[in-house]
Protein backbone atom coordinates (compact mmCIF):
# COMPACT_ATOMS: atom_id res chain seq x y z
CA UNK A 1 107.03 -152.03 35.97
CA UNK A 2 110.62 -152.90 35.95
CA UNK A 3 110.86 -152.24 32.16
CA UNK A 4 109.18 -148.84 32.56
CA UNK A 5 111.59 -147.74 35.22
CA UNK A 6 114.07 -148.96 33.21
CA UNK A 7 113.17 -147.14 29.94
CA UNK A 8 112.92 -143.95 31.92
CA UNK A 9 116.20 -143.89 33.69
CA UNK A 10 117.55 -144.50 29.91
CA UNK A 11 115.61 -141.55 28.93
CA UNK A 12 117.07 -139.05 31.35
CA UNK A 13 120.53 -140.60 30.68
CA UNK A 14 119.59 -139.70 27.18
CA UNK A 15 118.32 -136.24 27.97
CA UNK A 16 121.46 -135.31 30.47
CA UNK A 17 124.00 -136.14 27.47
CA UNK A 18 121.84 -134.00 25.35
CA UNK A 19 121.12 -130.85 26.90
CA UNK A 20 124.21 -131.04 29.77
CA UNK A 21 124.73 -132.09 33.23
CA UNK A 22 122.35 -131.98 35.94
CA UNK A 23 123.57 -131.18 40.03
CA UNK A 24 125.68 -128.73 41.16
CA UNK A 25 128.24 -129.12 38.49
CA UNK A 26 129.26 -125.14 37.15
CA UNK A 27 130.71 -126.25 33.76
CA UNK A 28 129.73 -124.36 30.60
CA UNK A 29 129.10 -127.39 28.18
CA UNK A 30 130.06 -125.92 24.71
CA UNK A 31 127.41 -126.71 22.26
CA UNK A 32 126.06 -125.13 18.92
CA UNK A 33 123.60 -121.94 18.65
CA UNK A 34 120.21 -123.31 17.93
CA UNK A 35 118.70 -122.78 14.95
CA UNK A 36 115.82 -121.65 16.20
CA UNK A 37 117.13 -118.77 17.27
CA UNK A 38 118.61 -117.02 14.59
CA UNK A 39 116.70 -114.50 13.50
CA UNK A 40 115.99 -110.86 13.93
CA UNK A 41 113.73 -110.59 17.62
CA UNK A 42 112.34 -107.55 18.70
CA UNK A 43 110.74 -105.86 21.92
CA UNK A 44 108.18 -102.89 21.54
CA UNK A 45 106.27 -101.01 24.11
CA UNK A 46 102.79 -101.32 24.38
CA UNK A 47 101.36 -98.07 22.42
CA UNK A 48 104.65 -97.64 19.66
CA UNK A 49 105.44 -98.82 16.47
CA UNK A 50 108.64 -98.29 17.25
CA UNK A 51 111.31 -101.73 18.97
CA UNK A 52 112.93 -100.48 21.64
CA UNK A 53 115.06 -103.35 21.63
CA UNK A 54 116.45 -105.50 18.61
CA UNK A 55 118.78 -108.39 18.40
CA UNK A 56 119.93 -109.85 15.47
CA UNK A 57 121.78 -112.76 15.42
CA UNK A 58 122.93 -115.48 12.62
CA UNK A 59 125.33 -118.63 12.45
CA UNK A 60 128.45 -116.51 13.78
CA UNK A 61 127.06 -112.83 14.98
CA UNK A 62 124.92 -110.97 17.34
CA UNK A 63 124.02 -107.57 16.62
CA UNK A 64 121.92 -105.47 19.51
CA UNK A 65 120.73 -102.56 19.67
CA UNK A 66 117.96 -100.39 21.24
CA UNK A 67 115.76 -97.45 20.61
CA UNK A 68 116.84 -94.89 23.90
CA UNK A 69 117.10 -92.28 21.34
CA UNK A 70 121.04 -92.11 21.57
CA UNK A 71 122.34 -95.59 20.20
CA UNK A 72 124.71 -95.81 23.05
CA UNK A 73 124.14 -99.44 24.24
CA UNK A 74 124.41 -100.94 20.93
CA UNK A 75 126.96 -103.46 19.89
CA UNK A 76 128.15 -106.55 17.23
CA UNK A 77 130.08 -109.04 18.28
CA UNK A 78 131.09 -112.73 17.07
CA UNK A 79 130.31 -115.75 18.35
CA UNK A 80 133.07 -117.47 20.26
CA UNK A 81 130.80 -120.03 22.60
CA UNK A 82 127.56 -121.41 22.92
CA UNK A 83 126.21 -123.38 26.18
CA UNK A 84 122.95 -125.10 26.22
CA UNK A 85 121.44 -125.57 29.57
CA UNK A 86 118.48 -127.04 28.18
CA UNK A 87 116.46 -127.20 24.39
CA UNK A 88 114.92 -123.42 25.38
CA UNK A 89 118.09 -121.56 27.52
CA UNK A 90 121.49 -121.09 27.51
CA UNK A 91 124.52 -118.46 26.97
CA UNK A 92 126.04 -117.39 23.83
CA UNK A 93 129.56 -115.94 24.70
CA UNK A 94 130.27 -112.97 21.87
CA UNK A 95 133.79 -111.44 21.27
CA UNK A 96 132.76 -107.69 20.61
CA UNK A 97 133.42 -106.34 16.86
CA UNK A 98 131.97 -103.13 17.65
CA UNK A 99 131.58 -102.11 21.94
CA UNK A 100 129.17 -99.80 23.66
CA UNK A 101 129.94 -96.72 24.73
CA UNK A 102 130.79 -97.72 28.25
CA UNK A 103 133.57 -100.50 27.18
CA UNK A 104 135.33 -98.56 24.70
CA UNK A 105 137.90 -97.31 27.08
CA UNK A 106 138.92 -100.98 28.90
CA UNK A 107 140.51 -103.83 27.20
CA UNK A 108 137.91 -106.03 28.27
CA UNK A 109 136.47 -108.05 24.92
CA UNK A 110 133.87 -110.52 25.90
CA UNK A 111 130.47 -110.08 26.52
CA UNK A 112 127.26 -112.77 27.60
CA UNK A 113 124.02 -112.57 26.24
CA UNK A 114 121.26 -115.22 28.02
CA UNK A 115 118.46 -116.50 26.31
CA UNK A 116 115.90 -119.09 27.84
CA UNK A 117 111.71 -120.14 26.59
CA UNK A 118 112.95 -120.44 23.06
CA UNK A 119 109.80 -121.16 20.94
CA UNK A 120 109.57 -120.73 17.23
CA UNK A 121 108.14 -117.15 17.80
CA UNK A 122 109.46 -115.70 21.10
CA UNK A 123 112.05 -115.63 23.15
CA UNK A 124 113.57 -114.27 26.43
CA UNK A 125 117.12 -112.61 25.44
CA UNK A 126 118.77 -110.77 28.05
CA UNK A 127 122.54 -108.78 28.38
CA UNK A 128 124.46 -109.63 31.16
CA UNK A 129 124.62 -106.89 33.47
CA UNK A 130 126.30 -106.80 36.93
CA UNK A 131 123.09 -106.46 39.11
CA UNK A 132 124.55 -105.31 42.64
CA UNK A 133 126.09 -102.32 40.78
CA UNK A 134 124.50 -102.07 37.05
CA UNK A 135 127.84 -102.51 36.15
CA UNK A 136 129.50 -104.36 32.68
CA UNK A 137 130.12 -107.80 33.87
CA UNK A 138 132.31 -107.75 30.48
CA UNK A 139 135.69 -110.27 30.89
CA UNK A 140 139.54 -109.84 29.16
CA UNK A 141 139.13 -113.41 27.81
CA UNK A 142 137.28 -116.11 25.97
CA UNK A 143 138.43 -118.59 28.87
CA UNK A 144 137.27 -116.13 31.93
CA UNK A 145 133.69 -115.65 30.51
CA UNK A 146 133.11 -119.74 29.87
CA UNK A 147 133.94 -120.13 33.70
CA UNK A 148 132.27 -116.77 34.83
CA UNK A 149 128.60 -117.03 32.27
CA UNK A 150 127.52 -119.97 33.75
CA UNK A 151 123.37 -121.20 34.64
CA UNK A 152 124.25 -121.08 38.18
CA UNK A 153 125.90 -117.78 37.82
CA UNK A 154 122.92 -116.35 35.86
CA UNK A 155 120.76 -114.75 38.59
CA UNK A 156 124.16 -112.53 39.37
CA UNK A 157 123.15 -111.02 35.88
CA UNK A 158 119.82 -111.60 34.62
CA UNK A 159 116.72 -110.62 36.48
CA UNK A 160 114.04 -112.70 34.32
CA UNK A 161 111.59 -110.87 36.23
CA UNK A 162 111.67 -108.20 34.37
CA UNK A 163 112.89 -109.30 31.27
CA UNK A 164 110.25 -109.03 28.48
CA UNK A 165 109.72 -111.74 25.46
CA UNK A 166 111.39 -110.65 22.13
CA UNK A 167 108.80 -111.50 19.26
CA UNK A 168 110.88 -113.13 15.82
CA UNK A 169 110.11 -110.63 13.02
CA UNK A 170 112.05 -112.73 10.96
CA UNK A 171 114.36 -115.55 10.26
């Protein structure tokens, strides 16, 4: 029994080094971008052939974009930090290369993009978006978004409620 209780508090000693810390500590942990999820993930409505959302992302970009007919939430950016809060979540900080329409006119140049139930097919991706106000939650610099896109901060910007699985159409 004591060997068993002993093996296990090794393995979540093992498991908090790998994936982060656990408790109420707020630090972004800077890890890599999974493999897994590079790829080019989609989203389409029941009844069309058509995505009506598309992320593409590789070793050192994210490109999104979606199908509301005008183009105007689309954007690229480049990698600048990952954090893993476990083997299927975490936040991959981007440094836009190309902005939406409604940050082209502020200097703000860093932008969150949460992903969590990685699996080799699927995956939950979601923007950040200000939800008391639908606002950009976009941030002036690399240093402000580690400490603001956090896990604890996530449910200021992510509803996962409504936040429908991207399906990989290919690596």
């Amino acid at each position: 029994m004591r060997l068993l209780s002993s093996l296990l508090l090794i393995l979540l000693i093992s498991s908090c080094e790998l994936y982060g810390k656990i408790g109420t500590d707020d630090t972004n942990i800077e890890g890599a971008l999974p493999v897994l999820l590079r790829g080019e993930w989609v989203f389409t409505q029941a009844g069309s052939a058509v995505p009506a959302e598309r992320y593409i992302i590789d070793e050192s970009n994210i490109q999104y974009g979606n199908n509301d007919g005008t183009d105007n939430t689309s954007y690229k950016g480049d990698i600048r930090f990952v954090s893993n809060f476990s083997a299927t979540s975490g936040v991959i900080i981007i440094e836009y290369t190309e902005k939406p329409w409604y940050a082209l006119y502020n200097d703000k140049q860093f932008f969150a993009i949460y992903y969590r139930d990685l699996k080799t097919d699927r995956v939950q991706l979601a923007n950040a978006i200000n939800l008391s106000d639908d606002s950009a939650p976009d941030t002036e610099t690399l240093e402000e978004a580690v400490k603001k896109f956090t896990r604890f901060s996530m449910g200021a910007f992510i509803n996962w409620g409504i936040v429908q699985h991207q399906i990989r159409v290919r690596q």
